[in-house]
C-alpha atoms as a PDB file:
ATOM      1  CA  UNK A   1      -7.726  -4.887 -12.588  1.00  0.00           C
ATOM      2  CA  UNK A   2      -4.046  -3.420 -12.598  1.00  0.00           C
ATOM      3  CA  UNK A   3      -3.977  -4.484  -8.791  1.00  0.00           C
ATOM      4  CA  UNK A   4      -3.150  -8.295 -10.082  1.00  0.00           C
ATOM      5  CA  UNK A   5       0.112  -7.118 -11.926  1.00  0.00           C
ATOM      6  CA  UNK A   6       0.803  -5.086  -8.781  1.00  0.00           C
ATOM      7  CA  UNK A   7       0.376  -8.116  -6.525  1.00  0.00           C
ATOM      8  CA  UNK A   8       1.849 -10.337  -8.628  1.00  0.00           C
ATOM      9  CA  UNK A   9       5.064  -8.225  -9.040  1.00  0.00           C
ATOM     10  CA  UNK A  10       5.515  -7.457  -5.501  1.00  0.00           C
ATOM     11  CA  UNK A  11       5.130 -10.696  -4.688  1.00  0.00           C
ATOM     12  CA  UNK A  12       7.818 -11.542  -7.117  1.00  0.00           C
ATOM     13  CA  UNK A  13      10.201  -9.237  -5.786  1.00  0.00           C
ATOM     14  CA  UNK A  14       9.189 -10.491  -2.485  1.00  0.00           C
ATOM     15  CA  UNK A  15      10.097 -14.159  -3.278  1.00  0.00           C
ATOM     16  CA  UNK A  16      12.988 -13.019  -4.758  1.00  0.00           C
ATOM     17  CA  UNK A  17      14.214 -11.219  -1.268  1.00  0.00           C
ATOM     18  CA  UNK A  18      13.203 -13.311   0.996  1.00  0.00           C
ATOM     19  CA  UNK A  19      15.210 -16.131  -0.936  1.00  0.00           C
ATOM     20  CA  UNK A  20      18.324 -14.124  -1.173  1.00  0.00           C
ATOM     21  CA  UNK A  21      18.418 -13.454   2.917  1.00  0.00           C
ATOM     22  CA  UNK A  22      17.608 -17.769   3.319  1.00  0.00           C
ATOM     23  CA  UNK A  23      14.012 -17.821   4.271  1.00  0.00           C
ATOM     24  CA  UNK A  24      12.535 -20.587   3.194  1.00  0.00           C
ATOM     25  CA  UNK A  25       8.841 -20.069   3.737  1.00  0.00           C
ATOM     26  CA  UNK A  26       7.588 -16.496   3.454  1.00  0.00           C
ATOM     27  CA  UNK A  27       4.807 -16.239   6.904  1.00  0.00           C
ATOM     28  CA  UNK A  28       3.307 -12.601   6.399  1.00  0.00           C
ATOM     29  CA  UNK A  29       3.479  -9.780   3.929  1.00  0.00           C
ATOM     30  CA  UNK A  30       2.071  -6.251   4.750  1.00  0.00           C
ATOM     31  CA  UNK A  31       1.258  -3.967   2.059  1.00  0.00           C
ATOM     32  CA  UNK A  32       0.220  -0.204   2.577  1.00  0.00           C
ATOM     33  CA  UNK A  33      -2.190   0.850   0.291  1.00  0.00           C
ATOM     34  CA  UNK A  34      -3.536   4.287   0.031  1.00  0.00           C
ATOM     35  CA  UNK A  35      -7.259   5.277  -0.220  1.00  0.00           C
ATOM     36  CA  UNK A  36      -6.347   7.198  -3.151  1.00  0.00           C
ATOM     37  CA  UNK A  37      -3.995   4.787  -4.800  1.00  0.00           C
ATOM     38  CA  UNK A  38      -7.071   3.461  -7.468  1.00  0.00           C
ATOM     39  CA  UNK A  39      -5.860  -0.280  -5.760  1.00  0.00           C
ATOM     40  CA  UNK A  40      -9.147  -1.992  -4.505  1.00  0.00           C
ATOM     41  CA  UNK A  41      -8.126  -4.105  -1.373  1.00  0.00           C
ATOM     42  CA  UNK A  42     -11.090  -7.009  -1.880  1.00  0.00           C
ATOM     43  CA  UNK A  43      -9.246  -7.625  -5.077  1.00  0.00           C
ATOM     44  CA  UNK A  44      -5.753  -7.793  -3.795  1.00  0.00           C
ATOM     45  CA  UNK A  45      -7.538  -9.899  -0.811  1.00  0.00           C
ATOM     46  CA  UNK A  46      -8.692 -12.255  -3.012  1.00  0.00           C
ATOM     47  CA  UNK A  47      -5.769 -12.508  -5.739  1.00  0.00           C
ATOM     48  CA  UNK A  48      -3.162 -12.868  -2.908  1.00  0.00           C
ATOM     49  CA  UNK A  49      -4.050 -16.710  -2.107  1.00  0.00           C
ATOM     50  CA  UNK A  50      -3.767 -17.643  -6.116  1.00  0.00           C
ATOM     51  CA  UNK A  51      -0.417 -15.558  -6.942  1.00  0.00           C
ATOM     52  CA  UNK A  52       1.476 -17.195  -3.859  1.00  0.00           C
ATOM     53  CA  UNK A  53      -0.212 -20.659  -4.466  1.00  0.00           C
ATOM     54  CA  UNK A  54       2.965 -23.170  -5.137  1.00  0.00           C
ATOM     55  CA  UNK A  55       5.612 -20.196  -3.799  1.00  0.00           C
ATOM     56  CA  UNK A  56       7.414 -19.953  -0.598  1.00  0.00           C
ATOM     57  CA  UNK A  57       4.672 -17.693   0.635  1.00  0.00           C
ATOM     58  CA  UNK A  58       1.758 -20.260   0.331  1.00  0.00           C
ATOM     59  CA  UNK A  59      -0.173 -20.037   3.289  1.00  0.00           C
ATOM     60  CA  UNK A  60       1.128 -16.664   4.225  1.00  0.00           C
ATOM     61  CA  UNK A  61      -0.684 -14.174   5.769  1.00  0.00           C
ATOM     62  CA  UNK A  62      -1.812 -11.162   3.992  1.00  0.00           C
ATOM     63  CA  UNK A  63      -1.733  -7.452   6.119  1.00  0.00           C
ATOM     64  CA  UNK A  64      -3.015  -4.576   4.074  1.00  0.00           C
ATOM     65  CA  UNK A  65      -2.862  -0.918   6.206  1.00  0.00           C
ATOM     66  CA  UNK A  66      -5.101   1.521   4.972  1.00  0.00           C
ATOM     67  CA  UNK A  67      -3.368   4.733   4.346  1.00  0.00           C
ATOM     68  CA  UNK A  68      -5.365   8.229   4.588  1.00  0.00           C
ATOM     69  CA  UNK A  69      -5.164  11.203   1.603  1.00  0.00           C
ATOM     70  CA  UNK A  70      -2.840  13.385   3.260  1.00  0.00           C
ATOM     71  CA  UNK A  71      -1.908  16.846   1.977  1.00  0.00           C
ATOM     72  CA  UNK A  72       0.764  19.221   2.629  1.00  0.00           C
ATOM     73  CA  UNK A  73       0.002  23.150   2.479  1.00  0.00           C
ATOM     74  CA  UNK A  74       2.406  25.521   0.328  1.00  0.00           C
ATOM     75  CA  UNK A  75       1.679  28.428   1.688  1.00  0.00           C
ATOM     76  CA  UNK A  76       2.078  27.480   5.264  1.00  0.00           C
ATOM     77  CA  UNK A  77       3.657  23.788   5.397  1.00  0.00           C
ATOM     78  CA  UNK A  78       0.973  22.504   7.215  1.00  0.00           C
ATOM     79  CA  UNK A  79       0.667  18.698   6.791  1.00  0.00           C
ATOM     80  CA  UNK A  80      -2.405  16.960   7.384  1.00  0.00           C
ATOM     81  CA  UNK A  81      -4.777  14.426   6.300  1.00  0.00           C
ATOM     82  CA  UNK A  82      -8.653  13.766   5.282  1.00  0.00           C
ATOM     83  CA  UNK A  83     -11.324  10.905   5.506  1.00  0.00           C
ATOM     84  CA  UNK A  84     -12.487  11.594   2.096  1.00  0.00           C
ATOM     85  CA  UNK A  85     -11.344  11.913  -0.892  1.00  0.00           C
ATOM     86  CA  UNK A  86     -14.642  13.643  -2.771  1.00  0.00           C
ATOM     87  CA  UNK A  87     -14.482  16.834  -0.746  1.00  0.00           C
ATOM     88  CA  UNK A  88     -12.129  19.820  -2.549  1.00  0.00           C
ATOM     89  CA  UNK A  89      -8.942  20.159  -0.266  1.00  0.00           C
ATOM     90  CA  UNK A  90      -8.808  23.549   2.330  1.00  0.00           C
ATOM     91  CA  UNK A  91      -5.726  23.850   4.746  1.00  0.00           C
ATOM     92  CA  UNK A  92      -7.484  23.983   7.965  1.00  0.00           C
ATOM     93  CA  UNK A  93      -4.098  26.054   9.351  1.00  0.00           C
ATOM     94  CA  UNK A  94      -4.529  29.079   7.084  1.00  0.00           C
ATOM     95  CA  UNK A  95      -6.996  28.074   4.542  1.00  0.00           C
ATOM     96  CA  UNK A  96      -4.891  28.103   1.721  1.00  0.00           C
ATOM     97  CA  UNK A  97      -5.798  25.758  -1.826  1.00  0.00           C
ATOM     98  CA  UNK A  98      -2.621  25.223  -2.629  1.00  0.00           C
ATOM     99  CA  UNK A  99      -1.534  21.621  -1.902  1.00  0.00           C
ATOM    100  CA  UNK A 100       0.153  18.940  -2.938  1.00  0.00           C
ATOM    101  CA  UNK A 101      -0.837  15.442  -1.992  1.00  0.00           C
ATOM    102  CA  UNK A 102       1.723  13.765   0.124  1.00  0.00           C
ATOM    103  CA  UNK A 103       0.202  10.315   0.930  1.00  0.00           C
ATOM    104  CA  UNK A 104      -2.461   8.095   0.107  1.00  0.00           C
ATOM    105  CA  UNK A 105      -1.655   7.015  -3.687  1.00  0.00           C
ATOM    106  CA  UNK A 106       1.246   4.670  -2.490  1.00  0.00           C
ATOM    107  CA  UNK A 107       1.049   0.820  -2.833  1.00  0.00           C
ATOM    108  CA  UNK A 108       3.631  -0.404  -1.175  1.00  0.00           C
ATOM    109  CA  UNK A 109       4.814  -3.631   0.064  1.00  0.00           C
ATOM    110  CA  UNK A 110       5.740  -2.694   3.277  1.00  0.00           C
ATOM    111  CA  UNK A 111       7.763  -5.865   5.373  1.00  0.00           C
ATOM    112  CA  UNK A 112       7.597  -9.440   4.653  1.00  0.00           C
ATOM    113  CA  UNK A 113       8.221 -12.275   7.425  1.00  0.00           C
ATOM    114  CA  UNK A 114       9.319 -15.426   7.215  1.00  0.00           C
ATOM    115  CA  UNK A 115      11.824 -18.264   8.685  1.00  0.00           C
END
């Protein structure tokens, strides 16, 4: 369960941020999380409440944006991006294999709102 150390480090740095521009409570954080990233949303879900318990961001709400495996083509620069992650990877411009993965391992926290 890496995602806790994650959480709790982004929501750290968020604290720490939010603070420094004089917001007093912390009202919504959005993370992006790729499909790909090995981060399992239910458990970032359910953390979130306990690491922000007693913080500025008690009581905030948590946004998590799904982001799809996206590739990007060598051979032809086509960029594009998948539902799944099991199948092997085909450019569907020229049908070139070789790829490189361009989103959908990120976890990122996105924006954070507050007063």
């Amino acid at each position: 369960m890496h995602e806790i150390g994650m959480l709790q480090d982004a929501v750290d740095l968020a604290i720490e941020q939010a603070s420094a521009h004089g917001m007093r409570r912390i009202e919504q954080m959005t993370f992006r999380i790729g499909v790909d990233s090995g981060v399992v949303p239910d458990v970032i879900e359910f953390a979130f409440d306990v690491i922000t318990k007693e913080t500025i961001a008690a009581g905030a709400r948590l946004v998590i944006e799904p982001v799809p495996l996206g590739y990007t083509c060598r051979r032809c620069n086509c960029e594009y991006t998948v539902d799944c992650t099991t199948t092997a990877p085909i450019c569907p411009q020229c049908d070139g294999r070789d790829l490189v993965v361009s989103q959908g391992r990120e976890f990122v926290l996105h924006s954070v709102q507050g007063a």
